[in-house]
C-alpha atoms as a PDB file:
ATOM      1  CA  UNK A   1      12.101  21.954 -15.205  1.00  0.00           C
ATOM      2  CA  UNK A   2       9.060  19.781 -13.841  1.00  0.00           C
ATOM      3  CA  UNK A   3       5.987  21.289 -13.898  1.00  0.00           C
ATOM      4  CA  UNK A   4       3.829  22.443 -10.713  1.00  0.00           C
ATOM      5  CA  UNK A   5       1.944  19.383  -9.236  1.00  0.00           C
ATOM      6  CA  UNK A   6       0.824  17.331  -6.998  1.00  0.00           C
ATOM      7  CA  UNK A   7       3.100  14.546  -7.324  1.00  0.00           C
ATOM      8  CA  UNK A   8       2.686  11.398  -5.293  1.00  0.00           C
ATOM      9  CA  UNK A   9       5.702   9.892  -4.339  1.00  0.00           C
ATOM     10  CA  UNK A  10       6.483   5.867  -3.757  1.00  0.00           C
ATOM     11  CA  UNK A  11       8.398   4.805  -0.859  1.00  0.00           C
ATOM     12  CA  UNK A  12      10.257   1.730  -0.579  1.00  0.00           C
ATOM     13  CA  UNK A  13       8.771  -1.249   1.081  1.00  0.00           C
ATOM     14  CA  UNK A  14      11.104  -1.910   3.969  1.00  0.00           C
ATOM     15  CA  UNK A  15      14.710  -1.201   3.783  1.00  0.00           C
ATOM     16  CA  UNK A  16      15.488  -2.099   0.146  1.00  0.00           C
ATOM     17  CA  UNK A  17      17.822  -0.023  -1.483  1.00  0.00           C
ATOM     18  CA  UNK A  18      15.704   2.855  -3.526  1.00  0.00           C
ATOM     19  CA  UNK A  19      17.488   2.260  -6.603  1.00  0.00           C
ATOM     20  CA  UNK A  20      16.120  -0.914  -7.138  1.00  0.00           C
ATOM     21  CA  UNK A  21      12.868  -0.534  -7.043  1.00  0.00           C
ATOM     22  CA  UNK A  22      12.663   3.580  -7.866  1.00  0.00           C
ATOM     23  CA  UNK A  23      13.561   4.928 -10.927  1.00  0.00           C
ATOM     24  CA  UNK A  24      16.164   7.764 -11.084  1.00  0.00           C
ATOM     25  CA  UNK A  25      13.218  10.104 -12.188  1.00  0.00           C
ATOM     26  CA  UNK A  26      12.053  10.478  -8.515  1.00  0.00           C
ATOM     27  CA  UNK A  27      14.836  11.781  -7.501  1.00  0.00           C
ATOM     28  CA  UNK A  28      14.949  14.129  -9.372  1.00  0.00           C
ATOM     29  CA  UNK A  29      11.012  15.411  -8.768  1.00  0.00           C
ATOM     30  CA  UNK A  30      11.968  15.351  -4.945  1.00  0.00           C
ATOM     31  CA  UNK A  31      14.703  17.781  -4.935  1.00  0.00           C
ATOM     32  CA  UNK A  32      12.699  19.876  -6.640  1.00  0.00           C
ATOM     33  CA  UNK A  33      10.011  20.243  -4.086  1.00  0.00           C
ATOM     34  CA  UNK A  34       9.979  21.814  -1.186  1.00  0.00           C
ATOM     35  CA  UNK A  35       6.381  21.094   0.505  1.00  0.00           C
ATOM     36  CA  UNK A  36       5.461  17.347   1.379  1.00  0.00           C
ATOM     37  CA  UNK A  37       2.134  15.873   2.590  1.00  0.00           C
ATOM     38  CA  UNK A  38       3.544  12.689   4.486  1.00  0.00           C
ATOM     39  CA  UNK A  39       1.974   9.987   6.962  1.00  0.00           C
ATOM     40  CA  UNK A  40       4.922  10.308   9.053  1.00  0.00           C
ATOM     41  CA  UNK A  41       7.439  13.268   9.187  1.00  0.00           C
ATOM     42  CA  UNK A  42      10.359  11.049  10.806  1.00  0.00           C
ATOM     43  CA  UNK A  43      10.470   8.507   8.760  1.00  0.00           C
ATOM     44  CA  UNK A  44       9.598  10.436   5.379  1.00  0.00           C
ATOM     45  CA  UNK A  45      12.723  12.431   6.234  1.00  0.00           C
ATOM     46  CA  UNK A  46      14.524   9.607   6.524  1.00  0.00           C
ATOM     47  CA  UNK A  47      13.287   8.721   2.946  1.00  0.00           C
ATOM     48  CA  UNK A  48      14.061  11.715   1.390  1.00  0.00           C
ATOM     49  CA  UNK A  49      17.666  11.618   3.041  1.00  0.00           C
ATOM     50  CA  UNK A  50      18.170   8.012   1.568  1.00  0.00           C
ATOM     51  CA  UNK A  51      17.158   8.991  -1.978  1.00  0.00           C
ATOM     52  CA  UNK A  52      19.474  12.318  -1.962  1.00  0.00           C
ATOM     53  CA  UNK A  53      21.753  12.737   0.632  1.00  0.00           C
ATOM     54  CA  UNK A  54      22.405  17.067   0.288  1.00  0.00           C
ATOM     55  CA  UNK A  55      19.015  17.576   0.651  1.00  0.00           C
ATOM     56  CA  UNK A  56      18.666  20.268   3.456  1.00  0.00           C
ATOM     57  CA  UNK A  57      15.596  18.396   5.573  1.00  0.00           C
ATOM     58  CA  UNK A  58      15.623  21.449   7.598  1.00  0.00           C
ATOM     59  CA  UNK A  59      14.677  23.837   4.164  1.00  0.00           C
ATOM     60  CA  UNK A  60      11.572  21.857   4.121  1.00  0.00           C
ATOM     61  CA  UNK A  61       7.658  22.229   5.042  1.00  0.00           C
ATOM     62  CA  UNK A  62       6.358  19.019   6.017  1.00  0.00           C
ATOM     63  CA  UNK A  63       2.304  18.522   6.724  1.00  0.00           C
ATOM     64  CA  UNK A  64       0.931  15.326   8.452  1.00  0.00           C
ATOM     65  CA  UNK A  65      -2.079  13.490   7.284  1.00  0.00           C
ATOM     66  CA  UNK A  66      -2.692  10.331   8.829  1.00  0.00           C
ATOM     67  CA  UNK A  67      -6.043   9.015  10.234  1.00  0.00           C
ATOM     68  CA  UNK A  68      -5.860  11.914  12.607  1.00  0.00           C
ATOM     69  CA  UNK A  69      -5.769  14.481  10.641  1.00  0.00           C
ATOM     70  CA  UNK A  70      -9.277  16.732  11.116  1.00  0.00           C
ATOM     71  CA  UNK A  71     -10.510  17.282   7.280  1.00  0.00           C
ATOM     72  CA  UNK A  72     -10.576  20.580   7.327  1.00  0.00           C
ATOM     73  CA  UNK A  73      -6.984  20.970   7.599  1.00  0.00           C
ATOM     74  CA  UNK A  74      -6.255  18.739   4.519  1.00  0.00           C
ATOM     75  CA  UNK A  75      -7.090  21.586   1.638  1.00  0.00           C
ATOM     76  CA  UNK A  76      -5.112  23.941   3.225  1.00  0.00           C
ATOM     77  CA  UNK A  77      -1.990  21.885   2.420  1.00  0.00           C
ATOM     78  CA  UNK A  78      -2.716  22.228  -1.101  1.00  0.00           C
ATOM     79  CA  UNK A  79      -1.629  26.199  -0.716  1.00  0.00           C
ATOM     80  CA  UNK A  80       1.597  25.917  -2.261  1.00  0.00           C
ATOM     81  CA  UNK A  81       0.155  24.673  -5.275  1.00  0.00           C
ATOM     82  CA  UNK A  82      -1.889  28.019  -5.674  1.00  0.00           C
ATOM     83  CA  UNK A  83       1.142  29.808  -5.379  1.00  0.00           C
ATOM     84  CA  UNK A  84       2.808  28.225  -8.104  1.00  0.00           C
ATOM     85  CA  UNK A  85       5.363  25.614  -6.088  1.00  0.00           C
ATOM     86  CA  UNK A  86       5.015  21.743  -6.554  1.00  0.00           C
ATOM     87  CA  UNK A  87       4.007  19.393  -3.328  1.00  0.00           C
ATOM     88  CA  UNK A  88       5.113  15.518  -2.953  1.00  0.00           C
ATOM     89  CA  UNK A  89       2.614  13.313  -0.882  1.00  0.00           C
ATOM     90  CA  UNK A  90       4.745  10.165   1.098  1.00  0.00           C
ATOM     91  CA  UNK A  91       2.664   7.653   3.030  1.00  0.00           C
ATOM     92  CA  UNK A  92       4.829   4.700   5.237  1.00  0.00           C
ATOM     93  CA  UNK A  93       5.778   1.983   2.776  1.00  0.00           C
ATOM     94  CA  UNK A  94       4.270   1.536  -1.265  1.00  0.00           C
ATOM     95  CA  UNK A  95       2.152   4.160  -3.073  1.00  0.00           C
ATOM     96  CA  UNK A  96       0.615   7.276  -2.134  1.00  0.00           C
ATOM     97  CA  UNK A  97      -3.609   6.811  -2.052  1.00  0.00           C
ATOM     98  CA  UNK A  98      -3.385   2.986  -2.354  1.00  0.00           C
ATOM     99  CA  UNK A  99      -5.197   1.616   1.039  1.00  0.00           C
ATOM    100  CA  UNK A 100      -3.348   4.877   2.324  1.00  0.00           C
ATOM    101  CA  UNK A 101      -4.796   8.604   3.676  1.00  0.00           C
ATOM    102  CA  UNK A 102      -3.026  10.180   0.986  1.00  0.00           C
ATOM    103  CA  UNK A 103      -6.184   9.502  -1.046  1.00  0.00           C
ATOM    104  CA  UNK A 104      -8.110  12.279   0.797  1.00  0.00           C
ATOM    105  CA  UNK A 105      -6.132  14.970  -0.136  1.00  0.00           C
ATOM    106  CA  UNK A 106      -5.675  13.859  -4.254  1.00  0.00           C
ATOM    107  CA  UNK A 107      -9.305  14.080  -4.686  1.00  0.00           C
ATOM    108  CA  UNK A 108      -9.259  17.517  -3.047  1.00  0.00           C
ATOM    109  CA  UNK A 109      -6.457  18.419  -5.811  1.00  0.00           C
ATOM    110  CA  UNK A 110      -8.380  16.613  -8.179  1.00  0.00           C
ATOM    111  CA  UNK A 111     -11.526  18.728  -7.224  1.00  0.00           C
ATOM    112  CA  UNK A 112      -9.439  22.145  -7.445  1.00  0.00           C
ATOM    113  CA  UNK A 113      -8.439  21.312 -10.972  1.00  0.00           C
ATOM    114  CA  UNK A 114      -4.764  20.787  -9.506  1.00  0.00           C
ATOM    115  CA  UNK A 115      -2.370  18.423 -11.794  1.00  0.00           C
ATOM    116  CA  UNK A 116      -1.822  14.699 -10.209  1.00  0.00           C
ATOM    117  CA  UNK A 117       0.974  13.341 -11.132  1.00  0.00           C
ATOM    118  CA  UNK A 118       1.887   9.473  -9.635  1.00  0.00           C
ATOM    119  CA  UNK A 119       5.110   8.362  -9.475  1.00  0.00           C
ATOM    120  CA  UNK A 120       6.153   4.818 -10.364  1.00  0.00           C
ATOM    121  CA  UNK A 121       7.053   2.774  -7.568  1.00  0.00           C
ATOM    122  CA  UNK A 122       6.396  -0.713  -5.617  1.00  0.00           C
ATOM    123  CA  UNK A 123       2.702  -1.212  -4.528  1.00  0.00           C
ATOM    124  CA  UNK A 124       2.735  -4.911  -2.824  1.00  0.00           C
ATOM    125  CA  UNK A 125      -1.188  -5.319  -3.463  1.00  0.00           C
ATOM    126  CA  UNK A 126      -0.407  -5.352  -7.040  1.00  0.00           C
ATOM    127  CA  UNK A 127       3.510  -7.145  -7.014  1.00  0.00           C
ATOM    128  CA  UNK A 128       1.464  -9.869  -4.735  1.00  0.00           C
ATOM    129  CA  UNK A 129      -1.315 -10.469  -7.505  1.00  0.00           C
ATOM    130  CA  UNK A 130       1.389 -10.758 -10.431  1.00  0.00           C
ATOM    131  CA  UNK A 131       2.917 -13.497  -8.264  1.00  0.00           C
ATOM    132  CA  UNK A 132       0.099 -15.132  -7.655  1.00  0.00           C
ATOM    133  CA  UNK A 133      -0.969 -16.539 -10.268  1.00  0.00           C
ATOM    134  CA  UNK A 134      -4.269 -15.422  -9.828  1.00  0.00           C
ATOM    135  CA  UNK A 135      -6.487 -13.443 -12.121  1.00  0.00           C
ATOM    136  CA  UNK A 136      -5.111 -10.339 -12.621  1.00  0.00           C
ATOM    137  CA  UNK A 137      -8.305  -9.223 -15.262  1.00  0.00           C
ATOM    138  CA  UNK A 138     -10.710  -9.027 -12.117  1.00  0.00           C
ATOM    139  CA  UNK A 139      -9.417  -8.531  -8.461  1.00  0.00           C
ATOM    140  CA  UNK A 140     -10.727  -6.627  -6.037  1.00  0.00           C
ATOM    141  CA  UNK A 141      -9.000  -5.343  -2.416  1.00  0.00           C
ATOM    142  CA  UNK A 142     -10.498  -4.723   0.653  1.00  0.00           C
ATOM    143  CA  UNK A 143      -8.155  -4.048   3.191  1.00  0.00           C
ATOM    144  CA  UNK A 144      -9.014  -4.943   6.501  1.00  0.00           C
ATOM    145  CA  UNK A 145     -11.496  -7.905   7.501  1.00  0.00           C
ATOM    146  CA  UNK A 146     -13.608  -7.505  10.242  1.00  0.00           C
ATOM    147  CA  UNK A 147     -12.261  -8.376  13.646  1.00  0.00           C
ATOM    148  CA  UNK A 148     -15.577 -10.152  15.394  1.00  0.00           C
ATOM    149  CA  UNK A 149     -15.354 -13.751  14.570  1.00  0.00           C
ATOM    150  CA  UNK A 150     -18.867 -13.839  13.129  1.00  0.00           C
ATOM    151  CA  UNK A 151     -18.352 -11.037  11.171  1.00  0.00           C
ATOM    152  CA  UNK A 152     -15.103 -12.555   9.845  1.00  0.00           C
ATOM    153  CA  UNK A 153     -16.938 -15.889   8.971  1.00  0.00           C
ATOM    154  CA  UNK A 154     -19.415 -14.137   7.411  1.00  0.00           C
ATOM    155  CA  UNK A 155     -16.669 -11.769   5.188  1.00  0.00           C
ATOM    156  CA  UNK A 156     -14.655 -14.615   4.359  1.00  0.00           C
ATOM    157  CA  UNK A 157     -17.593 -16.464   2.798  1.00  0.00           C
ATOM    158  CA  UNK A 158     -18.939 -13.523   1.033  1.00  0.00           C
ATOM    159  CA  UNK A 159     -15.291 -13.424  -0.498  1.00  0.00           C
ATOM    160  CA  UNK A 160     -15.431 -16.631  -1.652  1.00  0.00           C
ATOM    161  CA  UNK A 161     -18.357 -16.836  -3.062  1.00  0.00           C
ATOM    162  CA  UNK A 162     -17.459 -13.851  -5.349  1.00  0.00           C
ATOM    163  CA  UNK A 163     -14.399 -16.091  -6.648  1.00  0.00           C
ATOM    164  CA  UNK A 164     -16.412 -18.755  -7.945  1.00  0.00           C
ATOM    165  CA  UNK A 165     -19.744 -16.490  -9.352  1.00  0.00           C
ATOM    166  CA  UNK A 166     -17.531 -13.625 -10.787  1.00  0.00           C
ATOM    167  CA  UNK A 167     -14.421 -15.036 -10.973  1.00  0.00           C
ATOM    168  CA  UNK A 168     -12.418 -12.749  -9.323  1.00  0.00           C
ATOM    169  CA  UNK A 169      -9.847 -12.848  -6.982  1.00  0.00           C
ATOM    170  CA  UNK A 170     -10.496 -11.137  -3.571  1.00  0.00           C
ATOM    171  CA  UNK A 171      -7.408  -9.585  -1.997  1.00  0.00           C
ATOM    172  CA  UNK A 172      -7.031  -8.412   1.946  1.00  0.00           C
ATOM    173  CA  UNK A 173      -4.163  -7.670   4.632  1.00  0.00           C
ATOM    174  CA  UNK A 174      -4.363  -8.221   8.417  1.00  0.00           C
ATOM    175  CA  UNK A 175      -2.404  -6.480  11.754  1.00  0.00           C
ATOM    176  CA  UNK A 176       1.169  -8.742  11.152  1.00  0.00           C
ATOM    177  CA  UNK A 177       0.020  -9.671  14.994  1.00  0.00           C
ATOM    178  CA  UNK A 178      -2.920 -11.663  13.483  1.00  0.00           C
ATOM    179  CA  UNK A 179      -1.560 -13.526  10.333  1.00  0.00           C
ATOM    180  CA  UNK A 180      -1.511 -16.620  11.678  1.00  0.00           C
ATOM    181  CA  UNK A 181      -5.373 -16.039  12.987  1.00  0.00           C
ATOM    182  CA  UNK A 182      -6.184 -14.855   9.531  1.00  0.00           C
ATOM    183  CA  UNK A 183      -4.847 -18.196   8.168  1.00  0.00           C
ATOM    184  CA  UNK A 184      -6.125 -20.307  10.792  1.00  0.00           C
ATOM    185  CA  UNK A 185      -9.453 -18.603   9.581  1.00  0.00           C
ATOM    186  CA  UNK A 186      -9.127 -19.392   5.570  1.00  0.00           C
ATOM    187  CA  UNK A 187      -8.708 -22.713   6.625  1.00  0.00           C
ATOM    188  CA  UNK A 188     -11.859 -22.988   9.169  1.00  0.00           C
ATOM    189  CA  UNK A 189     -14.056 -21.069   6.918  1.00  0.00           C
ATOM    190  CA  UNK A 190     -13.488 -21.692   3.297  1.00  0.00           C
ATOM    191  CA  UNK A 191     -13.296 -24.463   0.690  1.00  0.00           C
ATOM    192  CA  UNK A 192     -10.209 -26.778   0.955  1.00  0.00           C
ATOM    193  CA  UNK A 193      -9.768 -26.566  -2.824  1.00  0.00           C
ATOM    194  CA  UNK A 194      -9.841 -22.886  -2.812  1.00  0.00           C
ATOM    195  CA  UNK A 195      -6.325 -21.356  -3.406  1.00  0.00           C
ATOM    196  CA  UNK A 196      -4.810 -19.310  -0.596  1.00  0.00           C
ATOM    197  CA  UNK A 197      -1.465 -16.676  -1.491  1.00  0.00           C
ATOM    198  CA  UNK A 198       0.348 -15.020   1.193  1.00  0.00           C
ATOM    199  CA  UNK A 199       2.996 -12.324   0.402  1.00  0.00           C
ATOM    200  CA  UNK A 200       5.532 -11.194   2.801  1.00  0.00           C
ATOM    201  CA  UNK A 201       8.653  -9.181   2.659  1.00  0.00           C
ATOM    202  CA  UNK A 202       7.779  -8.364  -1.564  1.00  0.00           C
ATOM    203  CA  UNK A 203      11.033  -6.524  -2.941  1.00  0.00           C
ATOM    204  CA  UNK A 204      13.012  -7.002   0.295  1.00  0.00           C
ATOM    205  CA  UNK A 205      15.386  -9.531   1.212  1.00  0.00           C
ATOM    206  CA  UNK A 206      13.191 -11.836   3.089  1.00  0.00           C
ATOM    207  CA  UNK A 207      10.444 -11.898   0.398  1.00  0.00           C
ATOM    208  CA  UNK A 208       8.009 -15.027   0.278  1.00  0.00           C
ATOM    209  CA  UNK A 209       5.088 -15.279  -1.793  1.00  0.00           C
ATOM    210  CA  UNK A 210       3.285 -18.766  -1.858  1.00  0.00           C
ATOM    211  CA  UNK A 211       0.259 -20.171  -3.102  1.00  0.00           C
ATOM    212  CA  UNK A 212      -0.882 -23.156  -1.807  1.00  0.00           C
ATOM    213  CA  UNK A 213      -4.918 -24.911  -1.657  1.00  0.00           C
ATOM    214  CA  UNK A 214      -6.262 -24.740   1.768  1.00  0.00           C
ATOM    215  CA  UNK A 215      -6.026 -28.347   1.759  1.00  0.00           C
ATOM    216  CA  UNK A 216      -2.220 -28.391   1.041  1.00  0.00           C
ATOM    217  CA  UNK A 217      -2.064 -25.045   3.821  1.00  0.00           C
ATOM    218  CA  UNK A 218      -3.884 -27.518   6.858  1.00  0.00           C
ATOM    219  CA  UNK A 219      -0.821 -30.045   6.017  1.00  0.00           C
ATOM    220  CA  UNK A 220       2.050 -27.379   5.938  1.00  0.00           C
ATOM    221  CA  UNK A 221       0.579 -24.149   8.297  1.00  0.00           C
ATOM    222  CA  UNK A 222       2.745 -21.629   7.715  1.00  0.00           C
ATOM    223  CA  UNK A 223       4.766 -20.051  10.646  1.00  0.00           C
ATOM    224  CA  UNK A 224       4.048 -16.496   9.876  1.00  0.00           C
ATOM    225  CA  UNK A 225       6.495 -13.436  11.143  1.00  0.00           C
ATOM    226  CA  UNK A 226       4.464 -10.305  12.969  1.00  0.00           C
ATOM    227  CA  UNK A 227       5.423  -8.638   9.384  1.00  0.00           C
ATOM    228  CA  UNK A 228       2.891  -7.484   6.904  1.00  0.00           C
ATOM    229  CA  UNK A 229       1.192  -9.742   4.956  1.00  0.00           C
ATOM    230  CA  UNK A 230      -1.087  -9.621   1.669  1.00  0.00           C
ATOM    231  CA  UNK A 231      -3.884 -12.177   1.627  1.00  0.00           C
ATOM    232  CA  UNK A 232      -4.926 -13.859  -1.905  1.00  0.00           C
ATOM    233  CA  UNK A 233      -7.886 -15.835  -2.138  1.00  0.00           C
ATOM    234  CA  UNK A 234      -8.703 -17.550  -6.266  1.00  0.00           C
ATOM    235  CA  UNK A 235     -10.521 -20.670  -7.202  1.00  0.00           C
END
């Protein structure tokens, strides 16, 4: 029998099957819990009906935390736990609390003195950097880049110039709307010989990851689906 927890629960990215990239483990921690934190109740039943099919969805509390969610409601779906009854936190694709809400409420848990437990699963910031062939010793993500042009330029360049004085690779993800923007800025804003890796579709069937210099980018520019993307910048 699993002990009581807060256990944070991986979700495929996109519609690969869950047995190939979730180990049977998960499973069986889901049907034991009956309280989940999720991004999005639809499709997180929709999960949990894909990974075990006589689950009664209806049996089941489910809380929302998105970027909505007022933090003062977030504790209060850590009451099960005080009552002695496990709860599963599922964001939209990936791992819990990786660029995801689901990192507000584990360091309420962790505050409470609650048990964390994470799950193994896919986490496409991480898949992307192993296929990079960038350093995977010093990396660091930052989600979103600023919108405003000049305030792009200027992040972009930052970015870069922590690449060649640190040596690390600099990792980022853009609205699938704007991927070809986000490309057409790599190219207008950093080094030719700089190494650019774009990741699309990691674990699924349409899965590309490529790493190409800017240089060798300008003479091939990518045609880029309104998917999401992960961004890899290396020397």
């Amino acid at each position: 029998m699993q002990s009581v927890a807060l256990y944070l629960i991986p979700v495929t990215l996109g519609e690969t099957p869950h047995e190939r990239v979730l180990p049977a483990y998960n499973r069986e921690v889901i049907v034991g819990i009956r309280h989940f934190i999720v991004e999005n109740v639809r499709t997180a039943r929709r999960f949990l009906k894909r990974c075990e099919p006589t689950i009664d969805i209806d049996t089941l509390t489910f809380y929302t935390l998105d970027r909505h969610t007022p933090v003062e409601d977030i504790a209060g779906y850590l009451a099960p736990l005080a009552g002695g009854e496990s709860v599963g936190v599922i964001s939209e694709a990936g791992c819990p609390a990786i660029a995801d809400p689901g990192a507000d409420v584990v360091a309420i848990a962790q505050r409470k003195g609650y048990r964390v437990v994470p799950l193994v699963g896919p986490s496409s910031i991480l898949l992307s950097l192993m296929a990079s062939g960038f350093n995977g010793q010093s990396f660091a993500f930052h989600g979103y880049l600023p919108i405003e042009p000049g305030e792009r330029a200027k992040a972009l360049k930052r970015l870069e110039q922590r690449i060649y004085n640190e040596n690390e690779t600099q990792i980022f993800i853009e609205t699938p709307y704007r991927n070809g923007k986000m490309v057409d800025d790599c190219l207008r804003y950093c080094r030719p010989q700089t190494r650019l890796c774009i990741a699309l579709g990691i674990t699924c069937e349409e899965e590309t990851i490529r790493t190409l210099t800017l240089a060798e980018w300008a003479r091939r520019k990518p045609q880029l689906p309104k998917e999401p993307c992960i961004f890899l910048l290396y020397k």
